[in-house]
C-alpha atoms as a PDB file:
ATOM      1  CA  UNK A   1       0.000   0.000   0.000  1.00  0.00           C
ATOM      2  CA  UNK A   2       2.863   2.387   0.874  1.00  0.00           C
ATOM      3  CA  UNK A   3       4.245   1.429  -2.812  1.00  0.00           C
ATOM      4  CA  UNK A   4       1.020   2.370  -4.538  1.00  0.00           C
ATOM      5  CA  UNK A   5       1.158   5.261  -2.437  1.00  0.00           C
ATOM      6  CA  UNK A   6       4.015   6.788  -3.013  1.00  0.00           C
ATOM      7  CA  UNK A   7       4.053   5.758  -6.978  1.00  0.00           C
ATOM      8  CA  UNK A   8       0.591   7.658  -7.141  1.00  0.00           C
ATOM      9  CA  UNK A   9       1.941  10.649  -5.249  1.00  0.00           C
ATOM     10  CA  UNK A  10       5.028  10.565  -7.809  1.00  0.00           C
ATOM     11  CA  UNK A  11       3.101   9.864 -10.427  1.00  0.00           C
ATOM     12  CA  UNK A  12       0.618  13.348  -9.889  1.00  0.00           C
ATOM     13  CA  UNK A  13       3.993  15.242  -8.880  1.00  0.00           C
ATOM     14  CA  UNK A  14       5.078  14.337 -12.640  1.00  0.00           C
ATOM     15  CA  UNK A  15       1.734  15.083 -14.225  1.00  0.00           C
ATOM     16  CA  UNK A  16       1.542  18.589 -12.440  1.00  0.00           C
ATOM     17  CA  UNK A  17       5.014  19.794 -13.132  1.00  0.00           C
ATOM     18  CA  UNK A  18       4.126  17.865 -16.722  1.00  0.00           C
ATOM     19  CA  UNK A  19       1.277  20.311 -17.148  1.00  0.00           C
ATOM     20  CA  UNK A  20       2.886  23.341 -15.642  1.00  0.00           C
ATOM     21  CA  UNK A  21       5.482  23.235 -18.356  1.00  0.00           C
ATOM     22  CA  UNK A  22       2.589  23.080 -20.889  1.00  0.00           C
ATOM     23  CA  UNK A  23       0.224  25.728 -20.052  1.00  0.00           C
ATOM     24  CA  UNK A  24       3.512  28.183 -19.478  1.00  0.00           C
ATOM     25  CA  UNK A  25       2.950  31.077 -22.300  1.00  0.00           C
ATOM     26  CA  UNK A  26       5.346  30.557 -25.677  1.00  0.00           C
ATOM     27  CA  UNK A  27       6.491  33.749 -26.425  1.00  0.00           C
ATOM     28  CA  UNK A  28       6.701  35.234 -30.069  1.00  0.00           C
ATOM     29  CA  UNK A  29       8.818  38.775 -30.427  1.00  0.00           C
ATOM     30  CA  UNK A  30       5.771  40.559 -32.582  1.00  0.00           C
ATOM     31  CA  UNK A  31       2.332  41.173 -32.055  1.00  0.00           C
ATOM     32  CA  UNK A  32      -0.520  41.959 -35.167  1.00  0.00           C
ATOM     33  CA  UNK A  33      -3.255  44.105 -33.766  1.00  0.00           C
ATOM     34  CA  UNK A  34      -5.151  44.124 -36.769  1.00  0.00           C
ATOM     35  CA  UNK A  35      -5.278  43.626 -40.716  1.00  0.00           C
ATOM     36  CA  UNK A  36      -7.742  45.766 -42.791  1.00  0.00           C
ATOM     37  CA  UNK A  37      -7.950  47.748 -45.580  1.00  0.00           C
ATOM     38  CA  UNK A  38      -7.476  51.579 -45.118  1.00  0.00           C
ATOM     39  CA  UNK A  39      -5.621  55.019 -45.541  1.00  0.00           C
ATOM     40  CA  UNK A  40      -2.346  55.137 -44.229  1.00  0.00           C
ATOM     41  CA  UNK A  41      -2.486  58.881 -42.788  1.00  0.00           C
ATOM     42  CA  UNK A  42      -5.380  58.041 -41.207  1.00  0.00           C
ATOM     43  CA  UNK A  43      -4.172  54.660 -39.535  1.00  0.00           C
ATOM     44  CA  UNK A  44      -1.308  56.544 -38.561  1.00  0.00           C
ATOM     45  CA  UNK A  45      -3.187  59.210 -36.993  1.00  0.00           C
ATOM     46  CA  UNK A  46      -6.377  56.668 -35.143  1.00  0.00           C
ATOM     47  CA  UNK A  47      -2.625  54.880 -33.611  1.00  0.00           C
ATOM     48  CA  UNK A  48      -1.492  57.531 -32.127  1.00  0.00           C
ATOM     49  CA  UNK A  49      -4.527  58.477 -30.736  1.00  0.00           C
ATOM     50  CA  UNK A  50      -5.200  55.246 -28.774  1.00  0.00           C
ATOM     51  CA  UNK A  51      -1.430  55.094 -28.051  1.00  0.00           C
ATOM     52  CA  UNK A  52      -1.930  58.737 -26.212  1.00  0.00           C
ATOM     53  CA  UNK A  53      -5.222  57.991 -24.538  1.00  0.00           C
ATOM     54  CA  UNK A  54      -3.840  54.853 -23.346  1.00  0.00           C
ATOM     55  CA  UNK A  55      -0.644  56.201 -21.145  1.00  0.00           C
ATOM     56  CA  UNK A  56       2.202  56.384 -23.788  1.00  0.00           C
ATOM     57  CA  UNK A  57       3.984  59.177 -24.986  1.00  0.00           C
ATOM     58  CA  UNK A  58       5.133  58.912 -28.556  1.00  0.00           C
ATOM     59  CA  UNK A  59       8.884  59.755 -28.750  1.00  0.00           C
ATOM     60  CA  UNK A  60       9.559  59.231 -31.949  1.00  0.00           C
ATOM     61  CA  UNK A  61       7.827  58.570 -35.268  1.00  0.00           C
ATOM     62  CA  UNK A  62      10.497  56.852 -38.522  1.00  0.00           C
ATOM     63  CA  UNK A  63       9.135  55.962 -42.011  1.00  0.00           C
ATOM     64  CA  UNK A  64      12.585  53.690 -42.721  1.00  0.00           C
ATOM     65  CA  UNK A  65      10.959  53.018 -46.387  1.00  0.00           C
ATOM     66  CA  UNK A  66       7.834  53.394 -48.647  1.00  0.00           C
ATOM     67  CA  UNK A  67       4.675  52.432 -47.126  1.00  0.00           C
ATOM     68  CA  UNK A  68       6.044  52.014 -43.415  1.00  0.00           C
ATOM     69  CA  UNK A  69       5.895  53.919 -40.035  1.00  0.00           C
ATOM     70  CA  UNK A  70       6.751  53.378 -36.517  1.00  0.00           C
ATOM     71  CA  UNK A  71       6.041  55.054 -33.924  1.00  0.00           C
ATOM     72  CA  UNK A  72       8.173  54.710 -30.483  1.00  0.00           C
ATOM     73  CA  UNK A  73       6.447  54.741 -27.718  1.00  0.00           C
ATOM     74  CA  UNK A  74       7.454  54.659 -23.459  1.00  0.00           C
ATOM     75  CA  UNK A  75       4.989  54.899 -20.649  1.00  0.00           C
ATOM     76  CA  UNK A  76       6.335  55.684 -16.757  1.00  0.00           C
ATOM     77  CA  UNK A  77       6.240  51.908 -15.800  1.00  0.00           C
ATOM     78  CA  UNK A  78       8.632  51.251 -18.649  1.00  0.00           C
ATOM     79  CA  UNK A  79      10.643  54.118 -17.619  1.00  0.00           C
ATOM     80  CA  UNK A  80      10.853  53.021 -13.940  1.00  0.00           C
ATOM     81  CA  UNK A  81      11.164  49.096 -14.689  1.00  0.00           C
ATOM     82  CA  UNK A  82      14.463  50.205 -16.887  1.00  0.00           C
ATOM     83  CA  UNK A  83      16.010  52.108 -14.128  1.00  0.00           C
ATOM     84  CA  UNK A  84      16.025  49.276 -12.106  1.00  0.00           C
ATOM     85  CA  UNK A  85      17.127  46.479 -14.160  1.00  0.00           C
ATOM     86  CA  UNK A  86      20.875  46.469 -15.627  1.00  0.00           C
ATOM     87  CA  UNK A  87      21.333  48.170 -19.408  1.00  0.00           C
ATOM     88  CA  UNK A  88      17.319  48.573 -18.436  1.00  0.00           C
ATOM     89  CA  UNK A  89      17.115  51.466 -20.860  1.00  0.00           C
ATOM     90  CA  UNK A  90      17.111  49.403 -23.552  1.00  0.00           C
ATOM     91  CA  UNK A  91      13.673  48.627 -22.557  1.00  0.00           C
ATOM     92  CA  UNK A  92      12.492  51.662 -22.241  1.00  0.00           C
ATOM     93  CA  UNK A  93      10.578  51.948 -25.576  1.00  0.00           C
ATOM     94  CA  UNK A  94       8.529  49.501 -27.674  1.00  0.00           C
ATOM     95  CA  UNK A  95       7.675  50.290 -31.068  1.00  0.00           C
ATOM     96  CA  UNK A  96       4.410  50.006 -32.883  1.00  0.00           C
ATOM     97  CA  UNK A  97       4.216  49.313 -36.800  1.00  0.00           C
ATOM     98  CA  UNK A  98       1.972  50.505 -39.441  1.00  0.00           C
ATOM     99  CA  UNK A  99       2.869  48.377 -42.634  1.00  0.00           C
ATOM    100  CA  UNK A 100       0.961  48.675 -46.055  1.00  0.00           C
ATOM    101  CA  UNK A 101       1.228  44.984 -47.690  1.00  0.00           C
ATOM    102  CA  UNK A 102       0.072  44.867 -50.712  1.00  0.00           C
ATOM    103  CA  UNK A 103      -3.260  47.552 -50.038  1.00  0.00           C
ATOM    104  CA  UNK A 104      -3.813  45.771 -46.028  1.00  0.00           C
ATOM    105  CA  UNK A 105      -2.959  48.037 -43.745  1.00  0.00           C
ATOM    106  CA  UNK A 106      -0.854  45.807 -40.856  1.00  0.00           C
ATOM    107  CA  UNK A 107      -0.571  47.264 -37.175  1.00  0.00           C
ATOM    108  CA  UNK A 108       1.909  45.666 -35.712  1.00  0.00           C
ATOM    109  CA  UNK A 109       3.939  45.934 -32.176  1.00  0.00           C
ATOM    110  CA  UNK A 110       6.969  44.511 -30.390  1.00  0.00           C
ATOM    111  CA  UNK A 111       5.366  41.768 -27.733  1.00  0.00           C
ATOM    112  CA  UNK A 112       6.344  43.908 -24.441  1.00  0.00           C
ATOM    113  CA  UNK A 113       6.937  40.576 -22.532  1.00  0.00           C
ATOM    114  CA  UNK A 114       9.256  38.777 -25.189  1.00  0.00           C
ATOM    115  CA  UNK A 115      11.344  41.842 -24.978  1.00  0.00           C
ATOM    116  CA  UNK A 116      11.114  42.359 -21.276  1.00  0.00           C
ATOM    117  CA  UNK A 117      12.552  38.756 -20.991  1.00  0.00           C
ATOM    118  CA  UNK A 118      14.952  39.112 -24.080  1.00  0.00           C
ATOM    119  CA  UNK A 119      16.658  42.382 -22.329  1.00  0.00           C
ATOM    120  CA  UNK A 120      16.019  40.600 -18.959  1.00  0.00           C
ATOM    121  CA  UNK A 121      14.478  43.318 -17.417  1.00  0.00           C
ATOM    122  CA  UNK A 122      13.426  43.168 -13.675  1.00  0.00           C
ATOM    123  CA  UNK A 123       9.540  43.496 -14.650  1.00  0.00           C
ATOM    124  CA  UNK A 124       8.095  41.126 -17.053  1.00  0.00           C
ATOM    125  CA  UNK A 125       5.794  43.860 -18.678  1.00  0.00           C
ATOM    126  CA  UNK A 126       2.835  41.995 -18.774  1.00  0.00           C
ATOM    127  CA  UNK A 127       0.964  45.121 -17.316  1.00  0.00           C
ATOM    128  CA  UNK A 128       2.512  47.325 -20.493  1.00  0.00           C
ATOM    129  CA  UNK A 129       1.460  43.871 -22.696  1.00  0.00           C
ATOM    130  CA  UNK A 130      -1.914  44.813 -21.041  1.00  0.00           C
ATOM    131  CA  UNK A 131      -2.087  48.151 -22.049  1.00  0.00           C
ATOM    132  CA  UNK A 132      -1.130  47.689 -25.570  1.00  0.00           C
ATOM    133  CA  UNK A 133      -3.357  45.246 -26.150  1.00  0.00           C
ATOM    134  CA  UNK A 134      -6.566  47.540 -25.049  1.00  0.00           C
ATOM    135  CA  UNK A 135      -4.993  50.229 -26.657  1.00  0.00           C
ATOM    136  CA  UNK A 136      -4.425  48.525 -30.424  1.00  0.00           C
ATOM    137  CA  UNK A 137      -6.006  44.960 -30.176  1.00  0.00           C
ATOM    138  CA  UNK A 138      -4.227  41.967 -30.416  1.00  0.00           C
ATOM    139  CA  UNK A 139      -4.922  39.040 -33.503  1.00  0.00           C
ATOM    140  CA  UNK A 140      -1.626  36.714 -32.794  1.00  0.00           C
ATOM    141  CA  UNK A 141       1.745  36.687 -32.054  1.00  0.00           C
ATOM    142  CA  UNK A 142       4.497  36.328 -34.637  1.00  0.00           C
ATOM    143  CA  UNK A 143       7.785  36.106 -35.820  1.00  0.00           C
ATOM    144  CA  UNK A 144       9.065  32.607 -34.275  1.00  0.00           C
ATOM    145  CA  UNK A 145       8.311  29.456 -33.369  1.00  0.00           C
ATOM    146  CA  UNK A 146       7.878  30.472 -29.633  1.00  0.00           C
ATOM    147  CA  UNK A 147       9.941  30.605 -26.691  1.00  0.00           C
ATOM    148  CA  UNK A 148       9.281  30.595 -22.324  1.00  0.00           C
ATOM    149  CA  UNK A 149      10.294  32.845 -20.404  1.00  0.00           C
ATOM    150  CA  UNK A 150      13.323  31.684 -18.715  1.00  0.00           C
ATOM    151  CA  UNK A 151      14.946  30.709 -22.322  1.00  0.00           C
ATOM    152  CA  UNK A 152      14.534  34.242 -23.313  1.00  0.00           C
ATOM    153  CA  UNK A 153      16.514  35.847 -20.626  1.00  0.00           C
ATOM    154  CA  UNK A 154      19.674  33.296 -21.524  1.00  0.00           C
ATOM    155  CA  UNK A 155      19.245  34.001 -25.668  1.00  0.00           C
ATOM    156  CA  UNK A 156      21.296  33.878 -27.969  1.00  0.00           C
ATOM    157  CA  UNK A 157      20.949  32.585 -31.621  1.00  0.00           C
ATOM    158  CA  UNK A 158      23.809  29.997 -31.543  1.00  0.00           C
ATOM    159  CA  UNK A 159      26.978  28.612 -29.795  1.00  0.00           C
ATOM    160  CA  UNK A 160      29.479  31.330 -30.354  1.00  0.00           C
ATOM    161  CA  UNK A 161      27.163  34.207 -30.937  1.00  0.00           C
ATOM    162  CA  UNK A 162      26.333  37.094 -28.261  1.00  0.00           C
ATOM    163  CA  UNK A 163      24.496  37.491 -25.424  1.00  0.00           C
ATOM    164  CA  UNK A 164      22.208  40.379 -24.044  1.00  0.00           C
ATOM    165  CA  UNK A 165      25.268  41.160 -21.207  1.00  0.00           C
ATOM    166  CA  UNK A 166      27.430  41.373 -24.128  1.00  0.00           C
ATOM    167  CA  UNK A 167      26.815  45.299 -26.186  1.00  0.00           C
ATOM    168  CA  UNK A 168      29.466  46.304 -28.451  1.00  0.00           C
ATOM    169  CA  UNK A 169      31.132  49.603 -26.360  1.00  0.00           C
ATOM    170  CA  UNK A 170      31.365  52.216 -28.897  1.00  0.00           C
ATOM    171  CA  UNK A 171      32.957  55.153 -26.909  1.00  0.00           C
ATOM    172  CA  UNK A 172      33.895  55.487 -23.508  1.00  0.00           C
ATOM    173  CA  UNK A 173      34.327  59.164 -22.342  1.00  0.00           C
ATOM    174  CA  UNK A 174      35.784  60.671 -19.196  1.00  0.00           C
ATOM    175  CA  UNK A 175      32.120  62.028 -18.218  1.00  0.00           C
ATOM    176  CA  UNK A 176      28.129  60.853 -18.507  1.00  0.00           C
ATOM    177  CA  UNK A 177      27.710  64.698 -20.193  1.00  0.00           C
ATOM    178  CA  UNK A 178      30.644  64.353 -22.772  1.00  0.00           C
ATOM    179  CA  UNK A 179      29.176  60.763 -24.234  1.00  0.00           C
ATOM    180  CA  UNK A 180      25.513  62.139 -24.507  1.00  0.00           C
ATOM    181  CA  UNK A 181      26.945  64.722 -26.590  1.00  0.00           C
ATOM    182  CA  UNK A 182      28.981  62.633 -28.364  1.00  0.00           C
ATOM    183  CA  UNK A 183      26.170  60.903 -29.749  1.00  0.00           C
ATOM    184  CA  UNK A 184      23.751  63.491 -29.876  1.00  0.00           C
ATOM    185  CA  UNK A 185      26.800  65.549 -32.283  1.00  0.00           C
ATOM    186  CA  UNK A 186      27.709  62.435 -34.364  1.00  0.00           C
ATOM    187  CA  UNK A 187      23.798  62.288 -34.793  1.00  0.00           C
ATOM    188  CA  UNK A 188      23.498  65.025 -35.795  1.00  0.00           C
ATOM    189  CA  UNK A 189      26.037  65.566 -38.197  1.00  0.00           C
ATOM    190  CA  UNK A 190      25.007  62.533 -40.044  1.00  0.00           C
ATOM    191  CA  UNK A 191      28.259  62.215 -41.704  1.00  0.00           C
ATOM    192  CA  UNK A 192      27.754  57.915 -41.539  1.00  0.00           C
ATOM    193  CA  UNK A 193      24.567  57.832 -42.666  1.00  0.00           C
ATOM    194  CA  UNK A 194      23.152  57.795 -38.582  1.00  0.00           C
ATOM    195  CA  UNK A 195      20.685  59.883 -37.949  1.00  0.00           C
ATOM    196  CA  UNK A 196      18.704  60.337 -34.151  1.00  0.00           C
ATOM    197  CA  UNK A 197      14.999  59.186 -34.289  1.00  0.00           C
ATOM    198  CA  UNK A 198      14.414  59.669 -30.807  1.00  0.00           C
ATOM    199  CA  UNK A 199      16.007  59.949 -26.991  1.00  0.00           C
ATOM    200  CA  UNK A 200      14.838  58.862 -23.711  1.00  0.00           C
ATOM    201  CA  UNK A 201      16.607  60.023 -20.467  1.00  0.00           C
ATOM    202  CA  UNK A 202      15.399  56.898 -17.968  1.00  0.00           C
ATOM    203  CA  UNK A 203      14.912  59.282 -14.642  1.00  0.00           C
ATOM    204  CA  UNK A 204      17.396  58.764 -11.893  1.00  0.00           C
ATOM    205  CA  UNK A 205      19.675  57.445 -14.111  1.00  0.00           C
ATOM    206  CA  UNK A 206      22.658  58.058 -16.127  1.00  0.00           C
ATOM    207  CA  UNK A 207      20.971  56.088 -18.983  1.00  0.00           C
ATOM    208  CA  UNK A 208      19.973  57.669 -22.299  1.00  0.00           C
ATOM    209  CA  UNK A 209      18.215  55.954 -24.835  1.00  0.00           C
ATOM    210  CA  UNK A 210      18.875  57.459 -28.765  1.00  0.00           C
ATOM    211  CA  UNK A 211      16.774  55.339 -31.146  1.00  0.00           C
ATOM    212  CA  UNK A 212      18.654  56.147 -34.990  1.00  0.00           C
ATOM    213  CA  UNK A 213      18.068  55.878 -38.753  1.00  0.00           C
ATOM    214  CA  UNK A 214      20.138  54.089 -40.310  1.00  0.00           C
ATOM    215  CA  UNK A 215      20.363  54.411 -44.133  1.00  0.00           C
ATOM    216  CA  UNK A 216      23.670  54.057 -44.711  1.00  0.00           C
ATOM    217  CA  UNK A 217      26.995  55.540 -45.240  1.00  0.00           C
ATOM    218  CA  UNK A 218      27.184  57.823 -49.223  1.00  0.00           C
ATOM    219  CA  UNK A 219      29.401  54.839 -51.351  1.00  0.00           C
ATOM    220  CA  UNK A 220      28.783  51.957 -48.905  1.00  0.00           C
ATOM    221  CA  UNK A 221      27.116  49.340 -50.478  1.00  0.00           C
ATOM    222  CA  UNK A 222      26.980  45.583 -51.680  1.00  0.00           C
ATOM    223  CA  UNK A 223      25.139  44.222 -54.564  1.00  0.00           C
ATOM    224  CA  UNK A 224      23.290  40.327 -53.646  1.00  0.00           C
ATOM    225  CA  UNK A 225      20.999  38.454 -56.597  1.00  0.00           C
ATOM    226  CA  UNK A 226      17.598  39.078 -57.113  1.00  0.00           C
ATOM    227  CA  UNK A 227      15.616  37.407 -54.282  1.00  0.00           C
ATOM    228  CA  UNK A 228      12.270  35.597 -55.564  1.00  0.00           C
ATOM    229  CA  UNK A 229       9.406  36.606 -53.792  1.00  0.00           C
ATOM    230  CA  UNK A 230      10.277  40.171 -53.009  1.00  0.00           C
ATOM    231  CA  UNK A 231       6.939  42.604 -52.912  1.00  0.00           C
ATOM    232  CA  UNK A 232       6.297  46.485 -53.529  1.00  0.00           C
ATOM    233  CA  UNK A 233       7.981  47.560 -50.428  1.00  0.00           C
ATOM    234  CA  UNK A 234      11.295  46.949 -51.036  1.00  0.00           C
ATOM    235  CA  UNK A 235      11.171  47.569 -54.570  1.00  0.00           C
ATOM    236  CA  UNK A 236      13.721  45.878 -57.001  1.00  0.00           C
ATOM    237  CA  UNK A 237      16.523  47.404 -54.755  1.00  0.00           C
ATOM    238  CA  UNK A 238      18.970  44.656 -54.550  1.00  0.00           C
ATOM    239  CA  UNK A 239      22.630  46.917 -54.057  1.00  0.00           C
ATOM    240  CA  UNK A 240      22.705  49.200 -50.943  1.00  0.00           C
ATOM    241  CA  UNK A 241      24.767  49.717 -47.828  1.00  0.00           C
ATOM    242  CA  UNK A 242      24.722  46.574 -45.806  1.00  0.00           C
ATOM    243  CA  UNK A 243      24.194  48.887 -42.695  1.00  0.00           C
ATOM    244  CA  UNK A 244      21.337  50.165 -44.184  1.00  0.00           C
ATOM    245  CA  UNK A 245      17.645  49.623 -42.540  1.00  0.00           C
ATOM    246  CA  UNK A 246      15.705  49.136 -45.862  1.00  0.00           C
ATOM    247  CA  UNK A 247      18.713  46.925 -47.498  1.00  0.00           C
ATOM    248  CA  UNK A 248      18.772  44.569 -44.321  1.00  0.00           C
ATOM    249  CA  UNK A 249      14.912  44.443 -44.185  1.00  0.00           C
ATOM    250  CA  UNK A 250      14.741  43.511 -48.190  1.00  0.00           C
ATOM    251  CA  UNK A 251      16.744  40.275 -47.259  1.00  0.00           C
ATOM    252  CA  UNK A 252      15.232  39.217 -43.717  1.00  0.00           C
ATOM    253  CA  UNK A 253      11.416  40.803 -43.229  1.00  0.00           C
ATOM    254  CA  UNK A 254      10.201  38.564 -46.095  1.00  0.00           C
ATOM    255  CA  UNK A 255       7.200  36.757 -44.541  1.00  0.00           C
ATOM    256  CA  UNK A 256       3.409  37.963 -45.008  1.00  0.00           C
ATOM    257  CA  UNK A 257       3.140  39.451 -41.895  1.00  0.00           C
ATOM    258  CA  UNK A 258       5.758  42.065 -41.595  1.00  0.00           C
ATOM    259  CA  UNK A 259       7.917  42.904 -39.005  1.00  0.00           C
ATOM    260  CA  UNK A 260       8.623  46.352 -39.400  1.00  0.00           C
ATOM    261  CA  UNK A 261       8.704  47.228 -35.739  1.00  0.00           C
ATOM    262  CA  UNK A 262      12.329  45.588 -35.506  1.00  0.00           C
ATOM    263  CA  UNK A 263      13.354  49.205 -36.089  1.00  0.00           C
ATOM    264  CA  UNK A 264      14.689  51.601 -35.258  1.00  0.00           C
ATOM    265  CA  UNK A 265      18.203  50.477 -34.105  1.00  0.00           C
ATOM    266  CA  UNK A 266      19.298  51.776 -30.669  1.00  0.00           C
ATOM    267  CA  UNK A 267      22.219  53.530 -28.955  1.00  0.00           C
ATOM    268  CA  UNK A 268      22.035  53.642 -24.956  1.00  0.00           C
ATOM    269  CA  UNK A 269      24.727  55.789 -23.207  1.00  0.00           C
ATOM    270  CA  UNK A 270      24.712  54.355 -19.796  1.00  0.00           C
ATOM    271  CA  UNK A 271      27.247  56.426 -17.398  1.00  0.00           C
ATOM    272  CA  UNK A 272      30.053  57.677 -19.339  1.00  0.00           C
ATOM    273  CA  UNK A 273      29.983  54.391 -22.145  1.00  0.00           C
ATOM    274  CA  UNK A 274      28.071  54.531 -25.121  1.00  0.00           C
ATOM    275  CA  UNK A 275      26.624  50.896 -25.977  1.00  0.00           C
ATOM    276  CA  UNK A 276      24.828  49.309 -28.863  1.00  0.00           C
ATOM    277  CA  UNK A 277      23.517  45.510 -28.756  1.00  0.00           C
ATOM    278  CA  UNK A 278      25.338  43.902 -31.419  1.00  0.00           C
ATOM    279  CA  UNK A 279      23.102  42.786 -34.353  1.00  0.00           C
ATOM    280  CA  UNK A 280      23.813  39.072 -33.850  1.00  0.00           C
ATOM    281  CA  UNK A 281      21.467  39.629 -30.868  1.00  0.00           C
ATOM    282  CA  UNK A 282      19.725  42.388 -32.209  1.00  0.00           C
ATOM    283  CA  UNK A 283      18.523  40.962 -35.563  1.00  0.00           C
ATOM    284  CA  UNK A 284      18.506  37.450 -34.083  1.00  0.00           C
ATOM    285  CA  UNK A 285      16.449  38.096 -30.972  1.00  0.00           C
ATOM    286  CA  UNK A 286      13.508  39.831 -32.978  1.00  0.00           C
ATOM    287  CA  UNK A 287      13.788  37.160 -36.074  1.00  0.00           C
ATOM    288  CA  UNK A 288      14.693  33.974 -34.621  1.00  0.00           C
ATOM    289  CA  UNK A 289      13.715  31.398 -37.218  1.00  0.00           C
ATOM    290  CA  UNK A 290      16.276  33.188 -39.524  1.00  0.00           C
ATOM    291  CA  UNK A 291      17.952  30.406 -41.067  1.00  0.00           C
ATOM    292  CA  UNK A 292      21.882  30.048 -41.158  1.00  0.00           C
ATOM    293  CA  UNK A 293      21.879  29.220 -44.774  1.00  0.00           C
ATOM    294  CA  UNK A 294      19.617  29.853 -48.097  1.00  0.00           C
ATOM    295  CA  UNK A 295      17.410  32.121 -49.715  1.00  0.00           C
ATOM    296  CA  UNK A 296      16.293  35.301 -46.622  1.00  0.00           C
ATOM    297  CA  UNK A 297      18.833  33.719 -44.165  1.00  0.00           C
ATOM    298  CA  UNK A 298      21.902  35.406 -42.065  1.00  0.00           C
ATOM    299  CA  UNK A 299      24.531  34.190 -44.940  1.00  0.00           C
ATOM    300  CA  UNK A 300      23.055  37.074 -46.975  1.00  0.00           C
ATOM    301  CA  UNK A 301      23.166  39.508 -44.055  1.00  0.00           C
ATOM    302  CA  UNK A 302      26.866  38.053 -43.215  1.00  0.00           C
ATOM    303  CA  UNK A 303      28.065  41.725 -43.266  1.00  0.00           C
ATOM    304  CA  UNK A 304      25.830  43.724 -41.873  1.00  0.00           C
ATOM    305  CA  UNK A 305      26.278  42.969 -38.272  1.00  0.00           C
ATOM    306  CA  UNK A 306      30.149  44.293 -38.289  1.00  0.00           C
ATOM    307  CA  UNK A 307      28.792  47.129 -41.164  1.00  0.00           C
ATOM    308  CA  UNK A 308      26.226  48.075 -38.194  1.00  0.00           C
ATOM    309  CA  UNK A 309      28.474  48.018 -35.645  1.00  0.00           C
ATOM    310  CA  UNK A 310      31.022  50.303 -37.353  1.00  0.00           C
ATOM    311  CA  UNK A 311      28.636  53.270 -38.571  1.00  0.00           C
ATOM    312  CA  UNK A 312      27.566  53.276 -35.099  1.00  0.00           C
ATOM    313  CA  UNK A 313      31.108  53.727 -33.690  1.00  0.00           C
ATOM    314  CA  UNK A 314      31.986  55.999 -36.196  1.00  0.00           C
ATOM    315  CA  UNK A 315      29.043  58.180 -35.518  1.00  0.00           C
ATOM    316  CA  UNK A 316      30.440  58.462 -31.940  1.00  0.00           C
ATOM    317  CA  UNK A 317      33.909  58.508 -31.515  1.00  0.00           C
ATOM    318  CA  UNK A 318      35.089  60.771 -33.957  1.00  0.00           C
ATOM    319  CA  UNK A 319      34.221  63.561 -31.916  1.00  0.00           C
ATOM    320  CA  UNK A 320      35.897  62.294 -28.663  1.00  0.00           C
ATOM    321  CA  UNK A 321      37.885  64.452 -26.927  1.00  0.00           C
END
């Protein structure tokens, strides 16, 4: 009897944690709000709207190619959670997408709690997930095949690739004040092709947030085949810089639903370093099916991280002192 006992009490231990495991949420980096037919200016406009009356300040707005626009967006949760968790102001923004595919007008935003877990912030944003969601509606998620949690604060694409606790440094200055306007200057000169979409100072901090455009350095540029399949929004453009938004998007954001809200690329100054997240996380962590090799995979993109990584620096440290 103690036998059966203790082989049903295992047994139901088993089943539980069994079960636990199963109902515990997969977690896709992209989230459709809705799919219909309509005027861009006036999606656009209704977006912002419900973004506003719903708690979030719009900090930015970037159009990185015909028939696209993000919007940026922070709230004072998001600002608080990232001034409490380590490189936290890289979470301080999520980005909404408005996408016309093909005459169907896609809204689109980053899944709040895939990226809370991705940049292993100390809140899981499931209250921001929240808002979003009454704010814009919510259809699916998208973009991967699904991950928990707890694998998406350890990601990384591959043995060999980086981490989240491993950002490229691209300047480090004697003083917080002298790297902010390090960046802000190499923004704004523009010289690589960088240009500043937005900034968020995370309050009692010394964490900035830039969000920047990035279409490329004048003469940069590499030339791939003609990629079967490609649709109105990318044009026939096959040759541009391989830093460039719209030339990295033509290869990688190739499924029907689009995932435009990837951008814009960030820069966070955090004490007196300036810090990107190095596009073999970046890219990987919001497109994680990518495929090594073939047709829309990471061998077409092979030089992009480094060519990212570079106009970055070079929009910074030039102007160090």
């Amino acid at each position: 009897m103690k036998r059966l006992l203790a082989l049903f009490l295992a047994t139901a231990a088993f089943l539980t944690i069994t079960q636990a495991k199963a109902d515990e949420e997969l977690l896709q980096p992209f989230i459709l709000a809705s799919a219909e037919a309509g005027n861009m200016t006036d999606k656009v406009n209704a977006t912002k709207a419900a973004l506003t009356a719903n708690g979030f300040t719009i900090v930015g707005t970037y159009s990185p190619y015909k028939n696209a626009t993000i919007l940026i967006i922070t709230n004072p949760d998001m600002l608080k959670n990232a001034a409490q968790s380590e490189n936290g102001g890289f979470g301080a923004a999520q980005r909404v997408a408005i996408t016309n595919v093909k005459g169907e007008l896609q809204v689109s935003y980053t899944n709040p709690v895939y990226m809370a877990n991705g940049y292993r912030m100390k809140d899981d944003y499931k209250n921001v997930a929240a808002l979003l969601e009454k704010a814009l509606g919510k259809l699916q998620q998208f973009g991967g095949k699904g991950a928990t949690a707890a694998k998406m604060r350890k990601y990384h694409y591959m043995v060999g690739m980086e981490y989240f606790d491993e950002p490229s440094v691209l300047g480090d200055f004697a003083t917080h004040e002298e790297a902010v306007k390090a960046v802000e200057d190499g923004l704004a000169s523009g010289s690589e092709g960088v240009t500043k979409v937005y900034r968020i100072d995370i309050p009692n901090t010394k964490e900035v947030l830039f969000g920047v455009a990035m279409k490329g350095k004048p003469g940069s540029k590499v030339t791939r085949e003609s990629t079967p399949g490609m649709d109105d929004q990318f044009g026939t453009m096959m040759t541009g810089a391989p830093e460039s938004d719209q030339y990295i998007m033509s290869v990688i954001d190739f499924g029907e639903l689009k995932s435009t809200a990837h951008l814009p690329y960030e820069i966070l100054v955090n004490d007196k370093k300036v810090l990107s997240l190095y596009a073999r996380f970046r890219i990987a962590l919001n497109f994680p099916t990518l495929k090594m090799m073939g047709t829309h995979s990471f061998m077409n993109i092979m030089e992009c991280p480094e060519a990212i990584r570079n106009s970055l620096q070079r929009a910074v440290t030039p102007l160090k002192k």
